[in-house]
Every structure is written in C-alpha cells, then in structure tokens.
PDB file of N, CA and C in Angstrom:
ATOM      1  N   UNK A   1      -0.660  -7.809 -15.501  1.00  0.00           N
ATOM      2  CA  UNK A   1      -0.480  -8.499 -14.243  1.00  0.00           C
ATOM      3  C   UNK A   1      -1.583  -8.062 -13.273  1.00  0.00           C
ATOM      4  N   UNK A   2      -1.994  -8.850 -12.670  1.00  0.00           N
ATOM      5  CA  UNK A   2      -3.284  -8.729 -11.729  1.00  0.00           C
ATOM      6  C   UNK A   2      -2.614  -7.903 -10.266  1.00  0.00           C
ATOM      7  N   UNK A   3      -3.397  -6.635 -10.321  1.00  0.00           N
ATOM      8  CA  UNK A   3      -3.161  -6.101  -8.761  1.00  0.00           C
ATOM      9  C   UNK A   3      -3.354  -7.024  -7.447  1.00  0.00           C
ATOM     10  N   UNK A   4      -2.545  -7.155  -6.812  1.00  0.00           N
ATOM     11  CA  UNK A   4      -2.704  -7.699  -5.422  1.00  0.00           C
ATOM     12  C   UNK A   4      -3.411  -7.435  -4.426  1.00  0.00           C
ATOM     13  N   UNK A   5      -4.514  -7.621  -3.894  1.00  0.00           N
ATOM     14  CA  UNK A   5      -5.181  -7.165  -2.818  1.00  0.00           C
ATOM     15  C   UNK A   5      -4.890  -7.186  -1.439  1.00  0.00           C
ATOM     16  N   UNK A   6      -4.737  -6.233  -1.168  1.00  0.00           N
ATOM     17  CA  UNK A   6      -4.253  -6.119   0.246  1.00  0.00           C
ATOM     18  C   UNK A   6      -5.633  -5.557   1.515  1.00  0.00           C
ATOM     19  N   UNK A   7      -5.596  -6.265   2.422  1.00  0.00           N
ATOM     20  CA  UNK A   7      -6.464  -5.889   3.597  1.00  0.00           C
ATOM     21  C   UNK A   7      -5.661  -5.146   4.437  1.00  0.00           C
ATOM     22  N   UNK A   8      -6.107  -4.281   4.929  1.00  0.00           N
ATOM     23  CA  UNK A   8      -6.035  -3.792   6.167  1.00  0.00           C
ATOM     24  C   UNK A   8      -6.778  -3.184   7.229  1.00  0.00           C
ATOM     25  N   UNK A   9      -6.627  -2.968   8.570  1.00  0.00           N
ATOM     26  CA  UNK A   9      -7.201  -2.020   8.925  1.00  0.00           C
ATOM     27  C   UNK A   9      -7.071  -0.784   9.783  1.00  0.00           C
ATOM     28  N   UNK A  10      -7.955   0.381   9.366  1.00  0.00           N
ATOM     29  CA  UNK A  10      -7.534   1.814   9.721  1.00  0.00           C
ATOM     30  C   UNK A  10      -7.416   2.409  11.304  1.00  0.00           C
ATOM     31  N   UNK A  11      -7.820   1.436  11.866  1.00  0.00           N
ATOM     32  CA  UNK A  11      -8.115   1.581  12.958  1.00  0.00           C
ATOM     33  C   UNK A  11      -7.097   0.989  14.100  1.00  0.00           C
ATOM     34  N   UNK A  12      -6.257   0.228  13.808  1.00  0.00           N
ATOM     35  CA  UNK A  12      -5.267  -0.618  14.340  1.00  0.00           C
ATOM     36  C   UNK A  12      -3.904  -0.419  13.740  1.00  0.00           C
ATOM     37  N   UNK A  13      -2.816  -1.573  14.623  1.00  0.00           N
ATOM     38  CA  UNK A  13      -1.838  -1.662  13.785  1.00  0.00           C
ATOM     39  C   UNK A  13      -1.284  -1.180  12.335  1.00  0.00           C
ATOM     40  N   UNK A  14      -2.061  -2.114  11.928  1.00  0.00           N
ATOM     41  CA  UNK A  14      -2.071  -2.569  10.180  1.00  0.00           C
ATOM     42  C   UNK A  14      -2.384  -1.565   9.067  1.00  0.00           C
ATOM     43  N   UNK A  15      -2.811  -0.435  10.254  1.00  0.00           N
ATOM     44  CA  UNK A  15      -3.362   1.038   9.160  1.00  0.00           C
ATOM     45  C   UNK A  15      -1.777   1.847   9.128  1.00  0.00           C
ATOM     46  N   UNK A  16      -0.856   1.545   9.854  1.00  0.00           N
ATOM     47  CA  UNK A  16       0.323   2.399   9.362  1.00  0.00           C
ATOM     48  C   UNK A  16       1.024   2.767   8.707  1.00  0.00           C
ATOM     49  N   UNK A  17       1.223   3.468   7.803  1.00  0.00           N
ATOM     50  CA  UNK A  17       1.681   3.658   6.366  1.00  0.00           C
ATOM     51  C   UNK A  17       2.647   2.712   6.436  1.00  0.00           C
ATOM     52  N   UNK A  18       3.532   2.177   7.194  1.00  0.00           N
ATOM     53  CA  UNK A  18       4.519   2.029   7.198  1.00  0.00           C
ATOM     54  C   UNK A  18       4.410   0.154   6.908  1.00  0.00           C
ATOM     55  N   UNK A  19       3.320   0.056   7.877  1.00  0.00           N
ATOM     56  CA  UNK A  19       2.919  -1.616   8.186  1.00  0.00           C
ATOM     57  C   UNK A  19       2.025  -1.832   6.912  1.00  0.00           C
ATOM     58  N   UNK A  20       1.594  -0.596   5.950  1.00  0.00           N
ATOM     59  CA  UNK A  20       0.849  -1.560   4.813  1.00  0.00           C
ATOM     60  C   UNK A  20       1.532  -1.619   3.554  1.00  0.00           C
ATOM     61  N   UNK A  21       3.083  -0.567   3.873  1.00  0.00           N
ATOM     62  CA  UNK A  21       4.153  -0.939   3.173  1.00  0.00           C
ATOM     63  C   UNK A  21       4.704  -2.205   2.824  1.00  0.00           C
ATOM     64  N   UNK A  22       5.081  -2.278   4.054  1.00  0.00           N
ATOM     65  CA  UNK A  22       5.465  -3.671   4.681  1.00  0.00           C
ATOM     66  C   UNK A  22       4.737  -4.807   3.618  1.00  0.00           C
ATOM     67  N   UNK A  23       3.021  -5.042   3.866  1.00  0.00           N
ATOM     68  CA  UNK A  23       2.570  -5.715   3.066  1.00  0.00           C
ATOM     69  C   UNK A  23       1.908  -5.663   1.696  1.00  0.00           C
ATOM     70  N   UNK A  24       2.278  -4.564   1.234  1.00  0.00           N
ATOM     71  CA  UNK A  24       2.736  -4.136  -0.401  1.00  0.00           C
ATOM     72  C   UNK A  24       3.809  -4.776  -1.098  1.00  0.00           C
ATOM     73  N   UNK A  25       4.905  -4.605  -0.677  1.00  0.00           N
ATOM     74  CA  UNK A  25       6.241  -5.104  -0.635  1.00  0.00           C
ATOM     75  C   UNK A  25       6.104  -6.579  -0.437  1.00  0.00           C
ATOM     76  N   UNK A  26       5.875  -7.082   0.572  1.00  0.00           N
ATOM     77  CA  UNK A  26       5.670  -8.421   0.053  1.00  0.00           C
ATOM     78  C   UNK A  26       4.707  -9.213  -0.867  1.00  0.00           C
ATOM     79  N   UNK A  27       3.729  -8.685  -1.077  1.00  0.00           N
ATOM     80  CA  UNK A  27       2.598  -9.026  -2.467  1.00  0.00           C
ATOM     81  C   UNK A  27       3.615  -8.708  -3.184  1.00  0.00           C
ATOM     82  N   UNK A  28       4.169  -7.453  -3.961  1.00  0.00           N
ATOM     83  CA  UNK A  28       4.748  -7.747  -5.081  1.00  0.00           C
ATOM     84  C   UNK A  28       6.086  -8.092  -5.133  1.00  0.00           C
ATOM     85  N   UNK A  29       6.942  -8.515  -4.105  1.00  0.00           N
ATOM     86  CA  UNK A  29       7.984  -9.345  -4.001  1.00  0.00           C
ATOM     87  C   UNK A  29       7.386 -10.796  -4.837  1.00  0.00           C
ATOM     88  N   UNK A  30       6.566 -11.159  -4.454  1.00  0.00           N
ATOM     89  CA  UNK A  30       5.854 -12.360  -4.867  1.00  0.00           C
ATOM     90  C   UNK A  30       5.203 -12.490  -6.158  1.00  0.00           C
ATOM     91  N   UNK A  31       5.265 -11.728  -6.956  1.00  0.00           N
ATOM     92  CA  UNK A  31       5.084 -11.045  -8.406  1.00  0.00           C
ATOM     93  C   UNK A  31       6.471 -10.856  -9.100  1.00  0.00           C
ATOM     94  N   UNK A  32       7.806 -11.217  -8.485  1.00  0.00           N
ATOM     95  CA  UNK A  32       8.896 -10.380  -8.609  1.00  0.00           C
ATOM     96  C   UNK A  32       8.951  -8.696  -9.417  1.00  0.00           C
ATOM     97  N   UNK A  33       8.326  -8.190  -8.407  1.00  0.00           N
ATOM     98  CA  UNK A  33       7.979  -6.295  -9.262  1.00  0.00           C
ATOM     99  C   UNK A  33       8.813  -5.952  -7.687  1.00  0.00           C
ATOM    100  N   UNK A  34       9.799  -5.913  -7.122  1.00  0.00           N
ATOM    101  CA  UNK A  34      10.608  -5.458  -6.324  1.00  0.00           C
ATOM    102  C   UNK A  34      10.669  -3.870  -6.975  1.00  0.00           C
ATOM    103  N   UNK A  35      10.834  -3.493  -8.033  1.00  0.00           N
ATOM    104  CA  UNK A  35      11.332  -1.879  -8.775  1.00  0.00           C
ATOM    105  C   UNK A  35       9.577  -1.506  -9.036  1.00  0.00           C
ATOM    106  N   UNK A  36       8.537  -1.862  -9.468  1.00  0.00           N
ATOM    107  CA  UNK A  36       7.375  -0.981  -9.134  1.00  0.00           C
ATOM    108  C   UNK A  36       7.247  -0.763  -7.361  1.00  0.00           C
ATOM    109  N   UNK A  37       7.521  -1.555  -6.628  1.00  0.00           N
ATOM    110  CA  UNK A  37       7.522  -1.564  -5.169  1.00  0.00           C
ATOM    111  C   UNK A  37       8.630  -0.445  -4.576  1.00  0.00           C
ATOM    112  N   UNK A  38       9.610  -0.239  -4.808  1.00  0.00           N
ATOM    113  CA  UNK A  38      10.437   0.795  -5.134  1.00  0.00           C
ATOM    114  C   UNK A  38       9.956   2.224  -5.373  1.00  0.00           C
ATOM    115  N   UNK A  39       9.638   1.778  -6.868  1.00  0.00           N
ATOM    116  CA  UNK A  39       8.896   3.177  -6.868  1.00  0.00           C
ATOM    117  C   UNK A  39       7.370   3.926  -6.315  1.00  0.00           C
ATOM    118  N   UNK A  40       7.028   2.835  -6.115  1.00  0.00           N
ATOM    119  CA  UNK A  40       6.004   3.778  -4.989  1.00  0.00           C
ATOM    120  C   UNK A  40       6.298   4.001  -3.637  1.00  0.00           C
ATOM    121  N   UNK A  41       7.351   2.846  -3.285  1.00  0.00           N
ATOM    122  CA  UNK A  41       7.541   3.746  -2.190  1.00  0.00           C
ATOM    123  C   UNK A  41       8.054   5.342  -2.049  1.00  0.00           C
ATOM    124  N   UNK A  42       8.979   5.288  -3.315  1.00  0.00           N
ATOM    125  CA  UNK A  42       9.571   6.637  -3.326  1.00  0.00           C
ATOM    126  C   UNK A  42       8.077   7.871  -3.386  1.00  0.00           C
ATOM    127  N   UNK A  43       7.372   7.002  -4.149  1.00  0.00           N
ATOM    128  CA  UNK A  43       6.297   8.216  -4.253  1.00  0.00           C
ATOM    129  C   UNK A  43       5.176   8.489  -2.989  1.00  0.00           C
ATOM    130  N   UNK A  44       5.346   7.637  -2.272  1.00  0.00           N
ATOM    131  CA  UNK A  44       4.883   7.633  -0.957  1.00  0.00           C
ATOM    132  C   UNK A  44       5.194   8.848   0.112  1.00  0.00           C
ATOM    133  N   UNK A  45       6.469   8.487  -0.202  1.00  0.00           N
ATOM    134  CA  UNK A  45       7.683   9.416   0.885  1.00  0.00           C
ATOM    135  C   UNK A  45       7.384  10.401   0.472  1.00  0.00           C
ATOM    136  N   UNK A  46       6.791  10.646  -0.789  1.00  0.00           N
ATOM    137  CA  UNK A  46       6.733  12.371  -1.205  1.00  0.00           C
ATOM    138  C   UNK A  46       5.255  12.948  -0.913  1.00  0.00           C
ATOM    139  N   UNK A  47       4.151  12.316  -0.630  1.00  0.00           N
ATOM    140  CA  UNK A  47       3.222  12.587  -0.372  1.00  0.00           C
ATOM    141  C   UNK A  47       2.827  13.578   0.877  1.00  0.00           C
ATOM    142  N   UNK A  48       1.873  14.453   0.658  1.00  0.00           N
ATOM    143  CA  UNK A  48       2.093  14.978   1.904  1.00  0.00           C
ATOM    144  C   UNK A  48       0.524  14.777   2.894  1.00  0.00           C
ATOM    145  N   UNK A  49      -0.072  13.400   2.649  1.00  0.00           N
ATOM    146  CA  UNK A  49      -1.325  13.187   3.812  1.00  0.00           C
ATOM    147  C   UNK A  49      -1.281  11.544   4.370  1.00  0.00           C
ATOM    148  N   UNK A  50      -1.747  11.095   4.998  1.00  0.00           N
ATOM    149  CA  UNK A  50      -2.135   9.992   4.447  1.00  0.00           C
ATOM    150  C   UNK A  50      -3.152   9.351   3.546  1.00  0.00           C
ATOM    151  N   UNK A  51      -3.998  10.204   3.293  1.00  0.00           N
ATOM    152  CA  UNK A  51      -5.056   9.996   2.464  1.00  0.00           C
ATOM    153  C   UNK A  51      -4.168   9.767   0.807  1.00  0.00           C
ATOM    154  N   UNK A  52      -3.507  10.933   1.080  1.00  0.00           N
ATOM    155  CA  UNK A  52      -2.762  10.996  -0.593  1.00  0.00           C
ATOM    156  C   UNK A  52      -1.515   9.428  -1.027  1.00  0.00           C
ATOM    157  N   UNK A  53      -1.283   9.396   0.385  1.00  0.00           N
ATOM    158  CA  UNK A  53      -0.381   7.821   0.544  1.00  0.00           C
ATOM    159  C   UNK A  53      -1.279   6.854   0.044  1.00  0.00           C
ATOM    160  N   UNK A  54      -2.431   6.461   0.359  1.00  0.00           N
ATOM    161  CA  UNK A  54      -2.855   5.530  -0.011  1.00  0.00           C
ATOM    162  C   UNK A  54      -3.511   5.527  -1.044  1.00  0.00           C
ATOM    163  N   UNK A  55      -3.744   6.957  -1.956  1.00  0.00           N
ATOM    164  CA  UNK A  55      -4.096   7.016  -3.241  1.00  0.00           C
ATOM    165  C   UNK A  55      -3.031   6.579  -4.310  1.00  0.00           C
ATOM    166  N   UNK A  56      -2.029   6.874  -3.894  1.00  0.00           N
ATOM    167  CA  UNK A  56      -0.650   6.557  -4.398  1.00  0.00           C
ATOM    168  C   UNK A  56      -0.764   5.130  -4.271  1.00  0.00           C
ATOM    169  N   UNK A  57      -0.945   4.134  -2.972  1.00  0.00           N
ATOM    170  CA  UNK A  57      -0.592   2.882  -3.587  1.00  0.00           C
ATOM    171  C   UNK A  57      -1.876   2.214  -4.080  1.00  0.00           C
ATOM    172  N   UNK A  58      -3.056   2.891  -4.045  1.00  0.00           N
ATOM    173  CA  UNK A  58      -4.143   2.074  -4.420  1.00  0.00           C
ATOM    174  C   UNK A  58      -3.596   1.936  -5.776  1.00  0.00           C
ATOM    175  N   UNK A  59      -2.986   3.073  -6.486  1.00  0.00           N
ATOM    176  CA  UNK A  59      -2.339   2.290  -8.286  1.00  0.00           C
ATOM    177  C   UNK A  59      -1.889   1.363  -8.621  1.00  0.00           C
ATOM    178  N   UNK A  60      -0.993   0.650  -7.479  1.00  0.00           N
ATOM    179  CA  UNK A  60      -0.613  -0.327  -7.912  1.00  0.00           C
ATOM    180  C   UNK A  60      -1.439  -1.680  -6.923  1.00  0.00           C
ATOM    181  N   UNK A  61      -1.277  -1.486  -6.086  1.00  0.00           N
ATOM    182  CA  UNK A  61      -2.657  -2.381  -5.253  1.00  0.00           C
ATOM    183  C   UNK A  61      -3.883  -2.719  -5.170  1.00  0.00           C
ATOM    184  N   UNK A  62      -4.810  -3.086  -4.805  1.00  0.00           N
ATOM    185  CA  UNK A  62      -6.180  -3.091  -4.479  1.00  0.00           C
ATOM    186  C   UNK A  62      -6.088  -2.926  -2.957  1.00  0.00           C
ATOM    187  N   UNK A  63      -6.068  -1.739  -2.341  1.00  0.00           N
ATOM    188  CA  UNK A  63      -6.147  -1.929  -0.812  1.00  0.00           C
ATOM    189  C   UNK A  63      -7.670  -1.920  -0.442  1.00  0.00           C
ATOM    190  N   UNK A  64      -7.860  -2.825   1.015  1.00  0.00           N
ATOM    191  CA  UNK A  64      -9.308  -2.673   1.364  1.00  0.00           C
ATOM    192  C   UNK A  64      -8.886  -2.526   2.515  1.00  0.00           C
ATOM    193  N   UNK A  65      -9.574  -1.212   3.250  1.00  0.00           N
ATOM    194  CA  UNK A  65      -9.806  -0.940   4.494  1.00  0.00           C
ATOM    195  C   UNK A  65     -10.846  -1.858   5.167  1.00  0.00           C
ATOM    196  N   UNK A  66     -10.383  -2.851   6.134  1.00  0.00           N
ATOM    197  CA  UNK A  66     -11.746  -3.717   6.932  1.00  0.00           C
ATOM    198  C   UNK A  66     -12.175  -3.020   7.529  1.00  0.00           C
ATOM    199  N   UNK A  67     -11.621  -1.675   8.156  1.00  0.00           N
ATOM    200  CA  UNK A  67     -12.753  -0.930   9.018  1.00  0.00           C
ATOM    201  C   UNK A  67     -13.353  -0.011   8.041  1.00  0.00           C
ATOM    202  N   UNK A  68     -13.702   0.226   6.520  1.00  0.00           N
ATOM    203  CA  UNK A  68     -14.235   0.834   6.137  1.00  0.00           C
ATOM    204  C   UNK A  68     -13.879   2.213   6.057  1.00  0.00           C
ATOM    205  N   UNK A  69     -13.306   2.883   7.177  1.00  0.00           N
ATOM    206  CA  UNK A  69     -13.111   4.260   6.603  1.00  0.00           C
ATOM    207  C   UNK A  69     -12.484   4.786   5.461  1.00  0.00           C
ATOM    208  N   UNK A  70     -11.295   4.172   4.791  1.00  0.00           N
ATOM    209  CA  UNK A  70     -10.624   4.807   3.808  1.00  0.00           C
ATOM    210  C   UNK A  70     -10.734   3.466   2.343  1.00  0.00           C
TER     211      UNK A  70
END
C-alpha cells in the first residue's frame, strides 16, 4: 500500500504533534488502516522528543515539512 503524503508546516499551526496526527489519521482512515493509525499513535505517546515523534510517523507516512526544517 502506498504511504500517504502528508504536508505540513513546522513553523505554524500544522507543526503540532497533535494537528499532524489529526492529518495522519485521516490519510489512513481513507486507506481503511484505522489499527496501523492506532498504533502509531500509541508509539507516538511513547516517544520522548519531537524529533523522535516524527521519526515514528515518517514509517508509516511520507511527511514533508514546507518550512523545511524537519
């Protein structure tokens, strides 16, 4: 199954772990993978940076930072 690409950016809103959850969860709602979405979130919650958060979902995502930093 093809990873979903997700934009965001680091600098705003949309960089919040929480808000690129948000649009994780709905990319693979739309895949019906609700239980891989699940489980990264769980593995999210266990992370302890944000850097390490978004290494965690780059596995199952393609995230792109538009502002480039991460």
């Amino acid at each position: 199954m093809n990873k979903p690409e997700i934009h965001f950016r680091s600098h705003s809103q949309s960089g919040n772990i929480f808000y690129i959850l948000g649009l994780v969860r709905n990319a693979l709602q739309k895949q019906h993978r609700i239980t891989d979405y699940n489980n990264l979130r769980d593995q999210v919650f266990t992370t302890g940076s944000y850097k390490e958060a978004l290494e965690v979902i780059r596995k199952t995502v393609t995230l792109i930072d538009d502002d480039g930093k991460y």
